[in-house]
PDB file of N, CA and C in Angstrom:
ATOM      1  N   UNK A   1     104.293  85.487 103.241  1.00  0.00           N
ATOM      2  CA  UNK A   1     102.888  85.401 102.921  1.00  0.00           C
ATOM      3  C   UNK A   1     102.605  84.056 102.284  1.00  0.00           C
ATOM      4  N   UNK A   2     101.470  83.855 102.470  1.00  0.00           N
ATOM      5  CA  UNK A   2     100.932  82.117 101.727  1.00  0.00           C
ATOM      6  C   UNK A   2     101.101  82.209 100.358  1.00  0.00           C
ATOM      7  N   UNK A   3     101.525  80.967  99.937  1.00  0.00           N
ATOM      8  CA  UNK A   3     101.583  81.171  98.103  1.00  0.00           C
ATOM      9  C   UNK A   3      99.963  81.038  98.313  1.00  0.00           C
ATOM     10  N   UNK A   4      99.120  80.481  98.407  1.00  0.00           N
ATOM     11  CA  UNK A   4      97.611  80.619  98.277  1.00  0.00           C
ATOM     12  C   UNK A   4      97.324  81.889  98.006  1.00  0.00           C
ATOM     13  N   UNK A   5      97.582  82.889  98.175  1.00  0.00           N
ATOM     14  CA  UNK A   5      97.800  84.229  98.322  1.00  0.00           C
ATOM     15  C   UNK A   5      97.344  84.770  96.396  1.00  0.00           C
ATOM     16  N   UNK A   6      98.722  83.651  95.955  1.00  0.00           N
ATOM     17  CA  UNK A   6      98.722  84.453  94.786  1.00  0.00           C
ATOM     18  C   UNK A   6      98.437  83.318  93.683  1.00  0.00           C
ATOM     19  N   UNK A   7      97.313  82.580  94.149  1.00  0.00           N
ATOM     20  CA  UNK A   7      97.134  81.853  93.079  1.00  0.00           C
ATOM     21  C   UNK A   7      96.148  81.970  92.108  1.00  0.00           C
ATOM     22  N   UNK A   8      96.291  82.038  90.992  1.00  0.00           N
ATOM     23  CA  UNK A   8      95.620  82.632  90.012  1.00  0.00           C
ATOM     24  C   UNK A   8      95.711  84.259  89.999  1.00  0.00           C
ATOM     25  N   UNK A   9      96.755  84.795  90.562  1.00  0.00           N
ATOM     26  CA  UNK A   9      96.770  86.311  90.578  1.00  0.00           C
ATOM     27  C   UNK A   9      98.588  86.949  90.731  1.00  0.00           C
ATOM     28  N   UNK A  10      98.786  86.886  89.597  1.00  0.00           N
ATOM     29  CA  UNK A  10     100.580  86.443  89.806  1.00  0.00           C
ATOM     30  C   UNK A  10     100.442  88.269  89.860  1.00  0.00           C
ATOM     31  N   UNK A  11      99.849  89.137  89.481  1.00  0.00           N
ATOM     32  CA  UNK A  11     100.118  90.403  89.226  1.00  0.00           C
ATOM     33  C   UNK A  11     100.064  91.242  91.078  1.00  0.00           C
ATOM     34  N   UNK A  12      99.336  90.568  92.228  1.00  0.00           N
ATOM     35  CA  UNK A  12      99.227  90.815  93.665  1.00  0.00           C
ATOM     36  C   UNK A  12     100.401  90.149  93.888  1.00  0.00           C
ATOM     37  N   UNK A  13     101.305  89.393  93.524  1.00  0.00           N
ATOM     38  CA  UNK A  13     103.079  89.274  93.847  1.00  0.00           C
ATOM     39  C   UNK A  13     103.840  90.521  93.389  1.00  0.00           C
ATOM     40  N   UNK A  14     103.407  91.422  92.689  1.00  0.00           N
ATOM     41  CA  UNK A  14     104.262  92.416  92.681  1.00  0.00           C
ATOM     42  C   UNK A  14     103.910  93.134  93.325  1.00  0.00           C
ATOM     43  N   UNK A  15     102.333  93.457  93.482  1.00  0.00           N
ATOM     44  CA  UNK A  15     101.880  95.137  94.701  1.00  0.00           C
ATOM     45  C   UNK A  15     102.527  94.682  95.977  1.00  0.00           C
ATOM     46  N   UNK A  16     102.460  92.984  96.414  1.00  0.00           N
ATOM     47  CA  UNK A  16     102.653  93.147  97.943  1.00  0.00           C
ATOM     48  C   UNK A  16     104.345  93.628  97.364  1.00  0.00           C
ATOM     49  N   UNK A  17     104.922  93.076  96.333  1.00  0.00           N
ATOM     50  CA  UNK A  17     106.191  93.533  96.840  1.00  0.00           C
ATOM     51  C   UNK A  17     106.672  94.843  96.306  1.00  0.00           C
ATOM     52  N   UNK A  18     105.844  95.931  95.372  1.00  0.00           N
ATOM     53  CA  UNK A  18     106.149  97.150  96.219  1.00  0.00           C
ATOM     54  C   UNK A  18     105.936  97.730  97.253  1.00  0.00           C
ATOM     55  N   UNK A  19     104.927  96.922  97.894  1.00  0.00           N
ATOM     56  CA  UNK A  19     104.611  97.649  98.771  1.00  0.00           C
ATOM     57  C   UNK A  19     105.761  97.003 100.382  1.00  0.00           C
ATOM     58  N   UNK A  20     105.930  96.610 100.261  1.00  0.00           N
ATOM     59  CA  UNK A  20     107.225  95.808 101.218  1.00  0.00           C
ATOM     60  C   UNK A  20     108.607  96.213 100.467  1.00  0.00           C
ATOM     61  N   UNK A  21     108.619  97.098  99.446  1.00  0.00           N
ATOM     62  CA  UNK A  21     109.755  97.593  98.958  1.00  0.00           C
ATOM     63  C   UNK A  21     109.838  98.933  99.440  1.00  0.00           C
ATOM     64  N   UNK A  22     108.571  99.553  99.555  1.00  0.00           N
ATOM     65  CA  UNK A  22     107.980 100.843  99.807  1.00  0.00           C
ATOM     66  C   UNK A  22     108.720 100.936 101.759  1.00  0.00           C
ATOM     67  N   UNK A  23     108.325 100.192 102.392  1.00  0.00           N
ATOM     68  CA  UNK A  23     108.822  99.771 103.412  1.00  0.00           C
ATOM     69  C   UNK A  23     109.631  99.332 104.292  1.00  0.00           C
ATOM     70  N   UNK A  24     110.563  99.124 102.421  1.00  0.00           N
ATOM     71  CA  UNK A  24     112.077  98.748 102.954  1.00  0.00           C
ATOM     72  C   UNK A  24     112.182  97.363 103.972  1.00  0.00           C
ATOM     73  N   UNK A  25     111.492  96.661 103.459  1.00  0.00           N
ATOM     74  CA  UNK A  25     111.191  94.814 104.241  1.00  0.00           C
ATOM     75  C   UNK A  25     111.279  93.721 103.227  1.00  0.00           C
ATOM     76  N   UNK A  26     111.151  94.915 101.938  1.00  0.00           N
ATOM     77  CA  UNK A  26     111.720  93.290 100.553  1.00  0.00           C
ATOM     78  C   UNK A  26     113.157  92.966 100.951  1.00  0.00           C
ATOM     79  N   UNK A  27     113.035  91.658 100.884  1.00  0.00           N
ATOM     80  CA  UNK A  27     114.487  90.971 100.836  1.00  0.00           C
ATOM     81  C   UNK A  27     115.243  91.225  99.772  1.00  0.00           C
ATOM     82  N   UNK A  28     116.700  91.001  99.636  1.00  0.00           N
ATOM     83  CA  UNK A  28     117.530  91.187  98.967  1.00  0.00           C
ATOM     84  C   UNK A  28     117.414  89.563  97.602  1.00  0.00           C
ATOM     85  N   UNK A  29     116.735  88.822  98.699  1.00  0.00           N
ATOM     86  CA  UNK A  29     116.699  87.076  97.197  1.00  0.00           C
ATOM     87  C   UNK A  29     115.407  87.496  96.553  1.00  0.00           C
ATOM     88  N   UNK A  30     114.669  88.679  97.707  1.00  0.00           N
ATOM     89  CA  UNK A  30     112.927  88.578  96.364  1.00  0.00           C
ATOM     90  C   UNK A  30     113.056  89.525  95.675  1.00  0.00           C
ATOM     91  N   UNK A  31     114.472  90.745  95.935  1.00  0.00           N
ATOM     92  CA  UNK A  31     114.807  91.626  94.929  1.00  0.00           C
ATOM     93  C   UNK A  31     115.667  91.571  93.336  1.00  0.00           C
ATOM     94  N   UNK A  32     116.485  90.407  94.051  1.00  0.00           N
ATOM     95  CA  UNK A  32     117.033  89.518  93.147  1.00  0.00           C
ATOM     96  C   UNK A  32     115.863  88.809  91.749  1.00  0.00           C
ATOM     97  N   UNK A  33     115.016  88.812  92.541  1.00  0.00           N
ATOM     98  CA  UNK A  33     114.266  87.491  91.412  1.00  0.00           C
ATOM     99  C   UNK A  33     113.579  88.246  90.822  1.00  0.00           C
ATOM    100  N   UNK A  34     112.679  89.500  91.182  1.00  0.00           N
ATOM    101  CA  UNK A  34     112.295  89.964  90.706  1.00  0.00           C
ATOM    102  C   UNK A  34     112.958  91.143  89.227  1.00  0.00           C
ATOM    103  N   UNK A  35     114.181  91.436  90.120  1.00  0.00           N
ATOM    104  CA  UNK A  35     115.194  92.265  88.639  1.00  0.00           C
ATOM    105  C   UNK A  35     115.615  90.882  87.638  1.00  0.00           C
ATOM    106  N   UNK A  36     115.664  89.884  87.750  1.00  0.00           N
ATOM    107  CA  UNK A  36     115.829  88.319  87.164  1.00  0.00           C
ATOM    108  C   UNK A  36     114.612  88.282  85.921  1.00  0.00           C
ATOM    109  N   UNK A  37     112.950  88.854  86.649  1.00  0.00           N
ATOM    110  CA  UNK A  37     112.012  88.440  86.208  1.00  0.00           C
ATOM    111  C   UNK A  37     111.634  89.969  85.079  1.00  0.00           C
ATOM    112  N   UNK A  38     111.880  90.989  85.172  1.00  0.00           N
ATOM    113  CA  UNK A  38     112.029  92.279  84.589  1.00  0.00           C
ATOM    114  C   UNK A  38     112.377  92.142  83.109  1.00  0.00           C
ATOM    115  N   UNK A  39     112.736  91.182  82.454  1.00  0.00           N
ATOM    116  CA  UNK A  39     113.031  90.631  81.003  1.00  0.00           C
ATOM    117  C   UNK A  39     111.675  90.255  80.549  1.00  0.00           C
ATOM    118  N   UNK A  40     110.906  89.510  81.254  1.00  0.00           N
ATOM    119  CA  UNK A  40     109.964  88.578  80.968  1.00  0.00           C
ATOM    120  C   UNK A  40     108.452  89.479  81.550  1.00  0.00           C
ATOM    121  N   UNK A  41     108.741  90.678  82.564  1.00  0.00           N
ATOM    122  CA  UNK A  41     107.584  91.644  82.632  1.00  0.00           C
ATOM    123  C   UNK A  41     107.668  92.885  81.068  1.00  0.00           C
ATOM    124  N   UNK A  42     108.551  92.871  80.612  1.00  0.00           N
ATOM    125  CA  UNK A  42     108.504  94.162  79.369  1.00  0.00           C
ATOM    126  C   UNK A  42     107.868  93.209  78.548  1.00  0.00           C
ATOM    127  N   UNK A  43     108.261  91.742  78.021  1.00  0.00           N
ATOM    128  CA  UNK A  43     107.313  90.886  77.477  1.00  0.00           C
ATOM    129  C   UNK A  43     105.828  91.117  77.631  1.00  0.00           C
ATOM    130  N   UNK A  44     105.175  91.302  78.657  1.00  0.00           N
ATOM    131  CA  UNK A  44     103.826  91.081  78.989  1.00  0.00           C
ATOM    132  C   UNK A  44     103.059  92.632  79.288  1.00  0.00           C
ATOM    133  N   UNK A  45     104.744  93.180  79.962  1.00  0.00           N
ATOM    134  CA  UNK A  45     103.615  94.731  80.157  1.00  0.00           C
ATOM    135  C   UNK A  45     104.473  96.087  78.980  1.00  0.00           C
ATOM    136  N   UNK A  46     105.243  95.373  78.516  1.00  0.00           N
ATOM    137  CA  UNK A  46     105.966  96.414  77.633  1.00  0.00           C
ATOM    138  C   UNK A  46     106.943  97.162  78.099  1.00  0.00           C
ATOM    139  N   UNK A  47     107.848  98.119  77.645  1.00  0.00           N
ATOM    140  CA  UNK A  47     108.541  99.009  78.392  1.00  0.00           C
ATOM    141  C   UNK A  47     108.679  99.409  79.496  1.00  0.00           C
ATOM    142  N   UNK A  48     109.392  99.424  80.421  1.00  0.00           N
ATOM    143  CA  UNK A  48     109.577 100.046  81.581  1.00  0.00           C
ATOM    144  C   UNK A  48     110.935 100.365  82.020  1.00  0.00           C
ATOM    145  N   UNK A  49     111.027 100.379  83.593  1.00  0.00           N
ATOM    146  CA  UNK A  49     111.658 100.837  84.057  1.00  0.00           C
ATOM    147  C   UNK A  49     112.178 100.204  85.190  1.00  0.00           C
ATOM    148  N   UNK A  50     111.982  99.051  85.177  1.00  0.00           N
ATOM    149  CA  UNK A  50     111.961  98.145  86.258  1.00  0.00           C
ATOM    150  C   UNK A  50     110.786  97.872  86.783  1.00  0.00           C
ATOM    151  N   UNK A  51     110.797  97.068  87.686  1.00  0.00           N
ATOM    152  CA  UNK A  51     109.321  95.929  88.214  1.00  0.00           C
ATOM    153  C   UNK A  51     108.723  96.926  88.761  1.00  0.00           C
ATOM    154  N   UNK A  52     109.287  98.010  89.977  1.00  0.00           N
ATOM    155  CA  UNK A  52     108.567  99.043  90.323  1.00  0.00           C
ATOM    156  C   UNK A  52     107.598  99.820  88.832  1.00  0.00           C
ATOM    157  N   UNK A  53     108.439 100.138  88.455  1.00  0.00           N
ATOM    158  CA  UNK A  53     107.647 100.529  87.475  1.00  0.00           C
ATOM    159  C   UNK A  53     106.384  99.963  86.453  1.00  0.00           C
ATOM    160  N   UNK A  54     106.678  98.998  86.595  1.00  0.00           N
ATOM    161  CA  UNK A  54     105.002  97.989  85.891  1.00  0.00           C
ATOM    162  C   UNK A  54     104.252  98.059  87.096  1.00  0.00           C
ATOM    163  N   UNK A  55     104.428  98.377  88.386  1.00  0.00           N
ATOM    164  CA  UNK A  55     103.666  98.135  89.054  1.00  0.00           C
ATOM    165  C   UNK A  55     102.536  99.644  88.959  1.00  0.00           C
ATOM    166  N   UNK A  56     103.655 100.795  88.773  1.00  0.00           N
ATOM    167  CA  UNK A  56     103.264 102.026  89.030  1.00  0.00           C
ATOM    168  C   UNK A  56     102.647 102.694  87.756  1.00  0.00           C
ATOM    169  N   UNK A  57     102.705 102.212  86.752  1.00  0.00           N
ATOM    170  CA  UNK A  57     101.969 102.437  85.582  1.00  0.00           C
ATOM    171  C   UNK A  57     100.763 100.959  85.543  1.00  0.00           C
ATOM    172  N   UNK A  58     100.984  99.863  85.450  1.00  0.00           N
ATOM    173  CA  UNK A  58      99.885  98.930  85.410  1.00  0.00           C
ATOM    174  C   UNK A  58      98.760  99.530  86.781  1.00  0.00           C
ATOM    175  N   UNK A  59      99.125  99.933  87.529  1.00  0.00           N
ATOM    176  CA  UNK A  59      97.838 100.399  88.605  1.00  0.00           C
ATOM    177  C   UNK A  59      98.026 101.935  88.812  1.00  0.00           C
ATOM    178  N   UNK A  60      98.437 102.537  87.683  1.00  0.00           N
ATOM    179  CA  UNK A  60      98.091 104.429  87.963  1.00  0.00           C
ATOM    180  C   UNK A  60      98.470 104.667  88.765  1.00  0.00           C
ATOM    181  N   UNK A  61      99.195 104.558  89.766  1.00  0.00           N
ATOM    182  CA  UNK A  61      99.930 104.515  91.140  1.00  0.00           C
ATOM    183  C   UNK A  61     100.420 106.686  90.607  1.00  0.00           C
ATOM    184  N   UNK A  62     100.309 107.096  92.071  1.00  0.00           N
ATOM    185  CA  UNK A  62     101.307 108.227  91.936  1.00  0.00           C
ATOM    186  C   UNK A  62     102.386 107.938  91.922  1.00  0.00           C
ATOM    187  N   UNK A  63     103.207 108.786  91.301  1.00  0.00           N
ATOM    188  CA  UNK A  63     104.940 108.645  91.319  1.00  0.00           C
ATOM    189  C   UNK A  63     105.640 108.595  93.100  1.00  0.00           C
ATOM    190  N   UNK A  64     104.680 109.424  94.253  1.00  0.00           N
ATOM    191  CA  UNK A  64     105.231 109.091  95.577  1.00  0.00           C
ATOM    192  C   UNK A  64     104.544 108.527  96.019  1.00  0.00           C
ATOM    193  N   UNK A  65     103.372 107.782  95.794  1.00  0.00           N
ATOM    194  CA  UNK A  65     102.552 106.409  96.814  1.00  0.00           C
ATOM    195  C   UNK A  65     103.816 105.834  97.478  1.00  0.00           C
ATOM    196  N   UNK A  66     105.415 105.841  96.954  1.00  0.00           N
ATOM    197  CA  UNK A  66     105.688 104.328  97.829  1.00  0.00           C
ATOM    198  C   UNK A  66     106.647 105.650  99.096  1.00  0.00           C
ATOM    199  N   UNK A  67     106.517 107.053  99.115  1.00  0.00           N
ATOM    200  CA  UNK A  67     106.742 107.652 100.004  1.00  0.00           C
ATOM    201  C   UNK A  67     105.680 107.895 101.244  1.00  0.00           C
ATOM    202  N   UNK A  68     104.679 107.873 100.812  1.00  0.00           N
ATOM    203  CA  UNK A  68     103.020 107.626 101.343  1.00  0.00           C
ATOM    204  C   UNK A  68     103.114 106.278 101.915  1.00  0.00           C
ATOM    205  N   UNK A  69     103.414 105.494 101.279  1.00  0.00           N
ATOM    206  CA  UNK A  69     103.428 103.941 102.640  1.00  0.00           C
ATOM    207  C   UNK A  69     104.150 103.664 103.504  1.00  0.00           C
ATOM    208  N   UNK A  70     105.670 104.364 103.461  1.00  0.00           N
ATOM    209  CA  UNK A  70     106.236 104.389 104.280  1.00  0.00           C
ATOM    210  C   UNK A  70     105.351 105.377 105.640  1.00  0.00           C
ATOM    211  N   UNK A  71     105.350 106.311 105.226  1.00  0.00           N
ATOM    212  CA  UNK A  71     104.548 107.387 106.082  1.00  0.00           C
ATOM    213  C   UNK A  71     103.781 106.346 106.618  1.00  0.00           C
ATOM    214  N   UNK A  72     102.889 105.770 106.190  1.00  0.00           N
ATOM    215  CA  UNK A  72     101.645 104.923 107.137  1.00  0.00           C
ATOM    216  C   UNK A  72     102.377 103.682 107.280  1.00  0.00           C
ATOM    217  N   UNK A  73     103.165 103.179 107.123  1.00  0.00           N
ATOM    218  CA  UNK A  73     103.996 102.267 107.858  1.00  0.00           C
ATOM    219  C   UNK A  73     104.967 102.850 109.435  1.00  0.00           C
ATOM    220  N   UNK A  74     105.117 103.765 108.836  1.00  0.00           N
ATOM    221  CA  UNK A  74     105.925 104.271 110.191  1.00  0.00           C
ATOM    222  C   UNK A  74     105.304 104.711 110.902  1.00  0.00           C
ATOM    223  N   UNK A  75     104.376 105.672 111.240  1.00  0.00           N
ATOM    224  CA  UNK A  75     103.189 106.064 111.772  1.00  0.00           C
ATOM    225  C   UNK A  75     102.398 104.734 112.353  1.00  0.00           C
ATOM    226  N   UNK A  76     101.935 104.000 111.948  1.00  0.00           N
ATOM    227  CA  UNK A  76     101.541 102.690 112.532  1.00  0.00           C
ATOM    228  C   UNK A  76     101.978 101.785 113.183  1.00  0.00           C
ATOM    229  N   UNK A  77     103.166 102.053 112.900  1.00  0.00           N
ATOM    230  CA  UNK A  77     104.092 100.841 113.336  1.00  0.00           C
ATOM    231  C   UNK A  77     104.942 101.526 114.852  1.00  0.00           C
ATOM    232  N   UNK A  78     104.872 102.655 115.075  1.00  0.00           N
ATOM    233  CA  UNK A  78     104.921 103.457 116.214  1.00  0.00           C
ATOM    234  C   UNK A  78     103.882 103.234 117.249  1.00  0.00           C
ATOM    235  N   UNK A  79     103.369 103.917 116.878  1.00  0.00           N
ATOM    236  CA  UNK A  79     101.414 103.471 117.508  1.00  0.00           C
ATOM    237  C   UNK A  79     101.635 102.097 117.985  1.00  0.00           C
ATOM    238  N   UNK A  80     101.702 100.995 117.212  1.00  0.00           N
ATOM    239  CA  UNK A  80     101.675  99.345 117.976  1.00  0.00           C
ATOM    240  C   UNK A  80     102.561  99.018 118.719  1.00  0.00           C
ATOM    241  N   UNK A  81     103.847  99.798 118.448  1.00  0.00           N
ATOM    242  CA  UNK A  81     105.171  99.560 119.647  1.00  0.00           C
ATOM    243  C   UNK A  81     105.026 100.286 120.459  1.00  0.00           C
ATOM    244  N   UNK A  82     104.074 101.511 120.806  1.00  0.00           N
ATOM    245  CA  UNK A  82     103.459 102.183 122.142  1.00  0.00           C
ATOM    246  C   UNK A  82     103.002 101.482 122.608  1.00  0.00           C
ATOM    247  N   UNK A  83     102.099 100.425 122.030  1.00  0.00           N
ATOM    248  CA  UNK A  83     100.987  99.301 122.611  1.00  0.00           C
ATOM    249  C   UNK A  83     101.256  98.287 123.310  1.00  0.00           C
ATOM    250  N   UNK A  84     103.016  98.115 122.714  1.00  0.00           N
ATOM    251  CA  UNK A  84     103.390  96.425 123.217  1.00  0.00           C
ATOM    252  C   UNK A  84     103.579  95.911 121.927  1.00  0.00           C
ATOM    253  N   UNK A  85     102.989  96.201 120.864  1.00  0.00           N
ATOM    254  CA  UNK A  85     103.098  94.769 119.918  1.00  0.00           C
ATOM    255  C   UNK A  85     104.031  95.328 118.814  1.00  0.00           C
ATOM    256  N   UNK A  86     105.007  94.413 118.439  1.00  0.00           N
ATOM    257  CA  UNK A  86     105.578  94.276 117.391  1.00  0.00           C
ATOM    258  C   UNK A  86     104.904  94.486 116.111  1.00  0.00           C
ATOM    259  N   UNK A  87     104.963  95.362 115.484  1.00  0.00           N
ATOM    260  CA  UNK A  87     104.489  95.680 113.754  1.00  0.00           C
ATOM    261  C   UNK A  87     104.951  94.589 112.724  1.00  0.00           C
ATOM    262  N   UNK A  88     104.357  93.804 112.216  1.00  0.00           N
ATOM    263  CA  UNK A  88     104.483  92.355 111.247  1.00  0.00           C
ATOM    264  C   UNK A  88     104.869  93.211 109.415  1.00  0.00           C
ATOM    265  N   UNK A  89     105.865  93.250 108.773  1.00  0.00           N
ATOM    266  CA  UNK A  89     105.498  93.940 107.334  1.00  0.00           C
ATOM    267  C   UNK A  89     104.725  93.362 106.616  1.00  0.00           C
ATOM    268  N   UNK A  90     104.709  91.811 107.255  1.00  0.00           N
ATOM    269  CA  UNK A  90     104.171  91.359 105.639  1.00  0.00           C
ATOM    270  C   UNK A  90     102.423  91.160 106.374  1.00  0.00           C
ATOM    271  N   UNK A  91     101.917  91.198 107.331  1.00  0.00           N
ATOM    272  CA  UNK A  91     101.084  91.397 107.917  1.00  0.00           C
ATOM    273  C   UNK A  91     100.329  92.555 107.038  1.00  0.00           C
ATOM    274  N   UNK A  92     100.919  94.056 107.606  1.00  0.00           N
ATOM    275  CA  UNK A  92     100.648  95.451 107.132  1.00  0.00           C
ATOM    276  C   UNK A  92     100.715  95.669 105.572  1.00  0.00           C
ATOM    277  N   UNK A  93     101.374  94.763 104.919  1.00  0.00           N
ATOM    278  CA  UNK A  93     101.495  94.616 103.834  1.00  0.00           C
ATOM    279  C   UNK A  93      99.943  94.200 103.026  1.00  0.00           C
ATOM    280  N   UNK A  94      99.597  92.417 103.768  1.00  0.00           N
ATOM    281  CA  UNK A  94      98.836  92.221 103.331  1.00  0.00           C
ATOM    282  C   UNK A  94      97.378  93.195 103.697  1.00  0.00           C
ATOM    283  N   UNK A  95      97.529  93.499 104.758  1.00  0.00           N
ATOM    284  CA  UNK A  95      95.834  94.309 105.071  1.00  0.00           C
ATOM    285  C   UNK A  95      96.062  95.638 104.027  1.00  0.00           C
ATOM    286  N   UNK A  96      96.757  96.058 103.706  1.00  0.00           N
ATOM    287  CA  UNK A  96      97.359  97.653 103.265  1.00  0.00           C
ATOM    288  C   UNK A  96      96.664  97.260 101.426  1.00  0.00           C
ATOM    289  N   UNK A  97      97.438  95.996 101.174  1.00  0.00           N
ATOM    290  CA  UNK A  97      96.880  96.004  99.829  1.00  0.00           C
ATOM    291  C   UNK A  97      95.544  95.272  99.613  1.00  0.00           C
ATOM    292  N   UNK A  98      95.228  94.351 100.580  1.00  0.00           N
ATOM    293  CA  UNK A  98      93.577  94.050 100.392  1.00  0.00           C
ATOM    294  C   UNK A  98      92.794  95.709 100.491  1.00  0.00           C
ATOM    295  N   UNK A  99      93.469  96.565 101.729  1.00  0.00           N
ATOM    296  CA  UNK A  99      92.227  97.554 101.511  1.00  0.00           C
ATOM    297  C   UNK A  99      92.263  98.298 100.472  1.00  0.00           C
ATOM    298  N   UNK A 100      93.116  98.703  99.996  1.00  0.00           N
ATOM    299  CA  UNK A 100      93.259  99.951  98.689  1.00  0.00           C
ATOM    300  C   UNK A 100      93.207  99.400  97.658  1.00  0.00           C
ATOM    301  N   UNK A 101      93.725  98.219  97.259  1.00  0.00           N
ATOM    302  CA  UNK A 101      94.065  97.943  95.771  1.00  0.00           C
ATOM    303  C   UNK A 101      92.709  96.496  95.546  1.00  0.00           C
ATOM    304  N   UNK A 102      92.111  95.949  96.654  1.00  0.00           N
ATOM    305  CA  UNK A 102      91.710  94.429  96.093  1.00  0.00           C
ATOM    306  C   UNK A 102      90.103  94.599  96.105  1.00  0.00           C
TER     307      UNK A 102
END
């Protein structure tokens, strides 16, 4: 995704990446950085439980939303490979969290 994306909005770098975690399409170096960065989120958001977890208390999230995106990731992503087209994550990612969360 474009860093333009997240400028001036460092807190939409974590939804897209639960939600591409949710999906099982986070990388293993943006999983890395982010358990790296988990010192410096209890700083700002307090206690937790890991980055998932600031994400899922900072936005009221249900405890299975990231079982729910898979569901509409897989479900969708079926549907477009009936069609011909390859399913993009970080594509579905970005439309998924502009519509619900932005």
């Amino acid at each position: 995704m474009s860093a333009d994306r997240y400028t001036g909005k460092p807190f939409l770098r974590l939804i897209d990446s639960f939600v591409l975690d949710a999906i099982g399409a986070l990388d293993d170096q943006a999983k890395e950085g982010l358990v790296t960065i988990e010192p410096k989120l209890e700083e700002v958001y307090g206690p937790h439980d890991g980055w998932q977890d600031v994400v899922t208390k900072n936005m009221n999230f249900p405890s299975d939303l990231p079982e729910k995106i898979e569901q509409i990731w897989l479900e969708g992503s079926a549907r477009m490979r009936e069609q011909g087209i390859e399913p993009d994550p970080h594509e579905f990612t970005r439309q998924f969290v502009d519509s619900n969360f932005l």
